[in-house]
Protein backbone atom coordinates (compact mmCIF):
# COMPACT_ATOMS: atom_id res chain seq x y z
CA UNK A 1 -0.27 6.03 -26.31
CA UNK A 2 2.10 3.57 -26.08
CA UNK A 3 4.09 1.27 -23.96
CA UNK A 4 6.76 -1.21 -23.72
CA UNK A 5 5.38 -5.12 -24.25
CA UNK A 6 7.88 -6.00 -21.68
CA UNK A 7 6.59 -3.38 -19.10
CA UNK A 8 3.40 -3.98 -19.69
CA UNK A 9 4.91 -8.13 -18.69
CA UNK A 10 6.11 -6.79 -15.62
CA UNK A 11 3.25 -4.97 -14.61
CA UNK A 12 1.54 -8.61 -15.45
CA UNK A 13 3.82 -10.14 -12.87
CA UNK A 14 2.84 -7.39 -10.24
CA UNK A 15 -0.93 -8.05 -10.88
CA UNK A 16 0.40 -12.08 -10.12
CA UNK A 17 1.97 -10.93 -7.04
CA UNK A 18 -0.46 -8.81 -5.75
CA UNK A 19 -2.99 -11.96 -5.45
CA UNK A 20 -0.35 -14.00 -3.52
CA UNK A 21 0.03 -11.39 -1.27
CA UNK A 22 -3.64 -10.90 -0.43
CA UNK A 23 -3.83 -15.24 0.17
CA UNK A 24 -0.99 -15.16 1.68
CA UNK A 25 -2.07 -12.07 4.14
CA UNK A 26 -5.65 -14.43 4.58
CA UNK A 27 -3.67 -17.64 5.00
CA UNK A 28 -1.59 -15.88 7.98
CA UNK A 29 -4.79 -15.03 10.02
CA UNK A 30 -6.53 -18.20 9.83
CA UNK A 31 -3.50 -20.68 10.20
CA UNK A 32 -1.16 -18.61 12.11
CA UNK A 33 0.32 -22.02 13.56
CA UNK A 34 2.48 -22.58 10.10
CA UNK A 35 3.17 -18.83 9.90
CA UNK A 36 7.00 -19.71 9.13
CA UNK A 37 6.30 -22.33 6.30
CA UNK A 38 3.56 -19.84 4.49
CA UNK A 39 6.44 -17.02 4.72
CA UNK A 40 9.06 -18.99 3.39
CA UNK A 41 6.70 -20.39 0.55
CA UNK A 42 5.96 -16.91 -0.22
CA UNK A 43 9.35 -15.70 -0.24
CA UNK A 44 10.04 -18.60 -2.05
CA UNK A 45 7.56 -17.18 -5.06
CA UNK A 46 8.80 -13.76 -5.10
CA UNK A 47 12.48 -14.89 -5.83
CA UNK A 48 11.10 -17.03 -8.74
CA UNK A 49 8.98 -13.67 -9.36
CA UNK A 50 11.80 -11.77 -9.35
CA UNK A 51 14.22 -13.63 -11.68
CA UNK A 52 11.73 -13.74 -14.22
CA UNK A 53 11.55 -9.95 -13.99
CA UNK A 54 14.94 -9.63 -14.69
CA UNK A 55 14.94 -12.28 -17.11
CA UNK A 56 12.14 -10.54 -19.57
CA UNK A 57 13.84 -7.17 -18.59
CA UNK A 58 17.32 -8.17 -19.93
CA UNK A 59 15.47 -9.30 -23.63
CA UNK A 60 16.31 -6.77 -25.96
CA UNK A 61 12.80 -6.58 -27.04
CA UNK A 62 11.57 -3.12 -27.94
CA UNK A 63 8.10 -3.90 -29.10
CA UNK A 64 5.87 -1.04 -28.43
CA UNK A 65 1.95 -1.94 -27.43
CA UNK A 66 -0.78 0.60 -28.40
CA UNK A 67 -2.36 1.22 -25.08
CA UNK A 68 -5.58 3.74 -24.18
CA UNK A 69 -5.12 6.31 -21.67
CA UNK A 70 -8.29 5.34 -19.99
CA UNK A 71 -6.78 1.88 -19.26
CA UNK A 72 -3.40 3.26 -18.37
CA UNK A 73 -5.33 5.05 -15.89
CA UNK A 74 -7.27 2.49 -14.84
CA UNK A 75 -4.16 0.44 -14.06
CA UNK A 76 -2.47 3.14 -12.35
CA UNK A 77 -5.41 3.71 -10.17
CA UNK A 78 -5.38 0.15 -9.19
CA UNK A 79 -2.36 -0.21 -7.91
CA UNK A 80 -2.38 3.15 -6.11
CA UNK A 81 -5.92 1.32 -4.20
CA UNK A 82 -3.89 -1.71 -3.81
CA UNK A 83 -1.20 -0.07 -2.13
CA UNK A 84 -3.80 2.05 -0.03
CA UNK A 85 -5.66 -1.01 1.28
CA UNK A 86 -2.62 -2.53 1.77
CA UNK A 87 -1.39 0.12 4.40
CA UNK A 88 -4.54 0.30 5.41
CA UNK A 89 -4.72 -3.23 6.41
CA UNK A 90 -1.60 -3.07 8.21
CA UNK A 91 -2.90 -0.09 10.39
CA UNK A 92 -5.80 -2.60 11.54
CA UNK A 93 -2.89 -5.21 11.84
CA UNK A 94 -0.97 -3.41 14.28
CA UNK A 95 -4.08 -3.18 16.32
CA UNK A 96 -5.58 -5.99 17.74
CA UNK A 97 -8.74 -5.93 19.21
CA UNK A 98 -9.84 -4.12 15.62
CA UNK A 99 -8.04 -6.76 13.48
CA UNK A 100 -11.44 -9.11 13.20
CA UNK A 101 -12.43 -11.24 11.03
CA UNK A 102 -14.55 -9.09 9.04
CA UNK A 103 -11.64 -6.99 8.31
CA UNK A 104 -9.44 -9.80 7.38
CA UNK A 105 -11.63 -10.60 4.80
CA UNK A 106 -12.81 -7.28 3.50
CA UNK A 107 -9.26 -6.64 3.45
CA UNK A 108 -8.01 -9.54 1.50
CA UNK A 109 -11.04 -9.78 -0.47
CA UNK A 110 -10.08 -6.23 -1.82
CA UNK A 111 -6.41 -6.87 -2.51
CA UNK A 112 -7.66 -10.11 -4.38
CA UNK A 113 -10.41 -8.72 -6.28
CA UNK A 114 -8.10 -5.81 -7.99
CA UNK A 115 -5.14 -8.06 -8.22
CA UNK A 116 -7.37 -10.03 -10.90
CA UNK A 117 -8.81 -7.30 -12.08
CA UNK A 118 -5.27 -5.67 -13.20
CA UNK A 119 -4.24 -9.33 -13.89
CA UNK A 120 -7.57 -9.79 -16.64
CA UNK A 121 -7.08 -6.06 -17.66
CA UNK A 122 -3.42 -6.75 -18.75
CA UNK A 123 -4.18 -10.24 -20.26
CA UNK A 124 -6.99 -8.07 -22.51
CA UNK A 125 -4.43 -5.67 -23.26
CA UNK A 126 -1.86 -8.21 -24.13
CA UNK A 127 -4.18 -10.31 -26.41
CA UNK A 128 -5.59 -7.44 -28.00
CA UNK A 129 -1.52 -6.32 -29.24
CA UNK A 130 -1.25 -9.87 -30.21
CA UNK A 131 -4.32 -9.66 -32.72
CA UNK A 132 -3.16 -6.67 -34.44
């Protein structure tokens, strides 16, 4: 199977973002005093995230990367999990007597621990193109 180098960049970028967003979710609960400055910060990243999207997206590169469909898979279940702890969290959010500390963490633990897992997954997957 295969799939664009510059998607598979992108999809790099997500794994990048998806990190920030679970510090940046942890960082709001236990400094909620500098809420504005961490959002703004963050915002700041994701326009710089952004442009370099559109940047490697406007390249006319059309190299194709040999991919497995047990790691496309893998990837694609990922970010489906990410997404679904992500809403999940912000169920507990909107309540507050559940929204402990505990979850905070599990929460933000999880979004963390498969942000780098998609991020080392890519860089693997990138390397390994690079090699051939």
């Amino acid at each position: 199977m295969g799939i664009y180098r510059k998607n598979l960049l992108v999809d790099l970028i997500i794994s990048i973002a998806m990190i920030i967003l679970g510090f940046k979710v942890s960082l709001l609960y236990f400094i909620p005093q500098v809420a504005d400055v961490i959002n703004l910060v963050y915002l700041g990243i994701f326009i710089l995230l952004i442009a370099l999207v559109v940047i490697i997206y406007r390249q006319n590169n059309q190299d194709v990367i040999s991919i497995t469909e047990k790691e496309y898979k893998t990837i694609r279940f990922s970010v489906y999990g990410y997404f679904g702890i992500f809403v999940a969290q912000l169920i507990i959010l909107g309540n507050a007597s559940l929204y402990t500390l505990f979850w905070n963490l599990f929460f933000t633990g999880l979004m963390i621990f498969i942000g780098l897992f998609t991020l080392i997954l890519h860089i693997i997957i990138l390397k390994r193109s690079h090699q051939s």
